[in-house]
Each structure stands twice: as structure tokens, then as C-alpha cells.
C-alpha atoms as a PDB file:
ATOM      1  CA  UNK A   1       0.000   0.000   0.000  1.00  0.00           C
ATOM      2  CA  UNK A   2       1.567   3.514  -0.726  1.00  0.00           C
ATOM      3  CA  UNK A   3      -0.203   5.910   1.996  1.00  0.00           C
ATOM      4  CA  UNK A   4       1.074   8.846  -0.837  1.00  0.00           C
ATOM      5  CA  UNK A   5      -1.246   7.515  -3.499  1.00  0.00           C
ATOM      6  CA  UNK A   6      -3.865   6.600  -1.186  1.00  0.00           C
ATOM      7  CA  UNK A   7      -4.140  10.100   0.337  1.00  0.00           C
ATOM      8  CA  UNK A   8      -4.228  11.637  -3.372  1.00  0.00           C
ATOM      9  CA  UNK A   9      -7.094   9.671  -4.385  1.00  0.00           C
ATOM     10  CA  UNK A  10      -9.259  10.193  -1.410  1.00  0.00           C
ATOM     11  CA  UNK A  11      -8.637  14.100  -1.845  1.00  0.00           C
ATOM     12  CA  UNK A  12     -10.225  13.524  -5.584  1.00  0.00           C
ATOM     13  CA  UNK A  13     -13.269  11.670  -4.336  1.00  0.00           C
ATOM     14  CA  UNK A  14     -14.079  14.005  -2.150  1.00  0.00           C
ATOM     15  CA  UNK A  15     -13.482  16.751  -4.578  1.00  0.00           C
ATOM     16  CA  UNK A  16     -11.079  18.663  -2.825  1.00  0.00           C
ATOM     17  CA  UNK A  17      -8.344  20.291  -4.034  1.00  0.00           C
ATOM     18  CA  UNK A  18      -4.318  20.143  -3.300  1.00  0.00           C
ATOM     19  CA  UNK A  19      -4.735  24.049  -2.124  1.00  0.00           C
ATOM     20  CA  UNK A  20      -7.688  23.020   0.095  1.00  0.00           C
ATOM     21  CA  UNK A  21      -5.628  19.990   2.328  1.00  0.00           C
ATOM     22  CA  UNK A  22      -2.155  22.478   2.363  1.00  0.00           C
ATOM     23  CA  UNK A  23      -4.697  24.964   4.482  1.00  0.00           C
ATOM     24  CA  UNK A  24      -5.875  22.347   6.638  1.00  0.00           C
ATOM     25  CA  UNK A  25      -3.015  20.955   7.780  1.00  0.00           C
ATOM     26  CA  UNK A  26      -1.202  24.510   7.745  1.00  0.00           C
ATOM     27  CA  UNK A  27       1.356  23.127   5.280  1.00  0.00           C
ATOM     28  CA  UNK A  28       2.449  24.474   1.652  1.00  0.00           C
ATOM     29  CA  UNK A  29       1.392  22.898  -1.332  1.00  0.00           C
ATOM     30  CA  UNK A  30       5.059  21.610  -1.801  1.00  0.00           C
ATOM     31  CA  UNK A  31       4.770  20.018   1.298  1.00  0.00           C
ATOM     32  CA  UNK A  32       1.150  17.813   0.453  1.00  0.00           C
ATOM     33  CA  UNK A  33       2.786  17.136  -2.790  1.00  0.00           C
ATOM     34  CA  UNK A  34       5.734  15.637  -0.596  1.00  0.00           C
ATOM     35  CA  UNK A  35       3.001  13.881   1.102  1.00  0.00           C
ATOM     36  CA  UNK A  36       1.580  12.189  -1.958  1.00  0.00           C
ATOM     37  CA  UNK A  37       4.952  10.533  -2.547  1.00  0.00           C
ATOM     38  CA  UNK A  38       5.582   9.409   0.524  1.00  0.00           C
ATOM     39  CA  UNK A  39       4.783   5.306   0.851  1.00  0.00           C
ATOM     40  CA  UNK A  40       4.953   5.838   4.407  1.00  0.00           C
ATOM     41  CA  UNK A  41       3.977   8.812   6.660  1.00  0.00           C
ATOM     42  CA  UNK A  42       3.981   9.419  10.749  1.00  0.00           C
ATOM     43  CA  UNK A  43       0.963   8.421  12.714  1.00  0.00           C
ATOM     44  CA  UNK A  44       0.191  11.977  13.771  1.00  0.00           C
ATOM     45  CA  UNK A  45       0.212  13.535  10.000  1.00  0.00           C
ATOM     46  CA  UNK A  46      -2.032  10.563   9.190  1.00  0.00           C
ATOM     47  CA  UNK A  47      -4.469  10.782  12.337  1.00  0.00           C
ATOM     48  CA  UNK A  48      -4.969  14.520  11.048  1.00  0.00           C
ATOM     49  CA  UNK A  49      -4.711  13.615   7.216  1.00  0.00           C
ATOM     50  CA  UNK A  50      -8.195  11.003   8.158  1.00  0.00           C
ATOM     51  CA  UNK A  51      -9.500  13.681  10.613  1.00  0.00           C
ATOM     52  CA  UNK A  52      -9.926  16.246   7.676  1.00  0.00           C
ATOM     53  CA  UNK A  53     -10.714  13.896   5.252  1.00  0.00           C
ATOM     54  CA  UNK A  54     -12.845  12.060   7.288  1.00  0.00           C
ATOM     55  CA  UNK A  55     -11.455   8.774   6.243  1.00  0.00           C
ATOM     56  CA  UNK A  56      -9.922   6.081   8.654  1.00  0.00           C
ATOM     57  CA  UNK A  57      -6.684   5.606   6.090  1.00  0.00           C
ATOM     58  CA  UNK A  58      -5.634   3.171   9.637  1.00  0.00           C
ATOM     59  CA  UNK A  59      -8.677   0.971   8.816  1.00  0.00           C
ATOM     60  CA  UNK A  60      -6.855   0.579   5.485  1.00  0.00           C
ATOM     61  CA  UNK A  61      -3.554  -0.334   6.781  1.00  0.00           C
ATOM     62  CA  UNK A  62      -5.188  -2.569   9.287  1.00  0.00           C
ATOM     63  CA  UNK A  63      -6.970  -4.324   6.441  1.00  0.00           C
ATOM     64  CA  UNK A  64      -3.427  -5.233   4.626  1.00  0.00           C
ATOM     65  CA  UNK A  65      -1.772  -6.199   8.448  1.00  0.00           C
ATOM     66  CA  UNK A  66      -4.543  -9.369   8.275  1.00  0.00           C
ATOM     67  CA  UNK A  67      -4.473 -10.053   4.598  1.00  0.00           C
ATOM     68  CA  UNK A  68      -0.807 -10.314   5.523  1.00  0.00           C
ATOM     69  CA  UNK A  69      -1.182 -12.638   8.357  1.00  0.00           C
ATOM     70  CA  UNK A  70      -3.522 -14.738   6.907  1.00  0.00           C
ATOM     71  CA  UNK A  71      -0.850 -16.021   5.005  1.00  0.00           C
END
């Protein structure tokens, strides 16, 4: 899972814009572009990242921890 990639397309679904997330989060645009191509990120960015978003991105990561140990 790239968290980067995952973050971008969420943004697009809920029709937000690059400009919109960098004022949430109090960042520059550089910085969410960073973001977007990162394939990890801290807990804290992401806790915030699914707080504005209103997506639980750790649901997703939790979903590839027990495809993983299914195995």
C-alpha cells in the first residue's frame, strides 16, 4: 500500500483540491505534494490527514496487516 497515493485519491473523491488539504493541515502545497509521494507517513500527520478527510486511512492499513497474516 503507498499511503502517498492513497491520500491523493481520497482528496479527488471528495473533490477537494491540493490548495484546500495544504490549508488544513497549515502546510504548503510543496509540502502535500511531498506527502503524496511518501509510501509511508507518521501516525500523527495521518491521524490529522483522516481527521480532515474524514477517512480512517488506519482501517486501510489494518486491512493489509490481516491479509498479511492470513498467510
Amino acid at each position: 500500500m503507498h499511503i502517498g497515493n492513497l491520500i491523493r485519491e481520497k482528496l479527488e473523491e471528495k473533490q477537494r483540491t491540493v490548495v484546500w488539504l495544504a490549508h488544513e493541515l497549515s502546510y504548503s502545497r510543496t509540502n502535500v505534494y511531498k506527502i503524496f509521494a511518501k509510501s509511508s507517513i507518521d501516525t500523527h500527520v495521518l491521524m490529522r490527514i483522516s481527521q480532515i478527510l474524514r477517512y480512517d486511512f488506519f482501517r486501510d492499513y489494518s486491512h493489509e496487516l490481516g491479509e498479511e497474516c492470513r498467510e
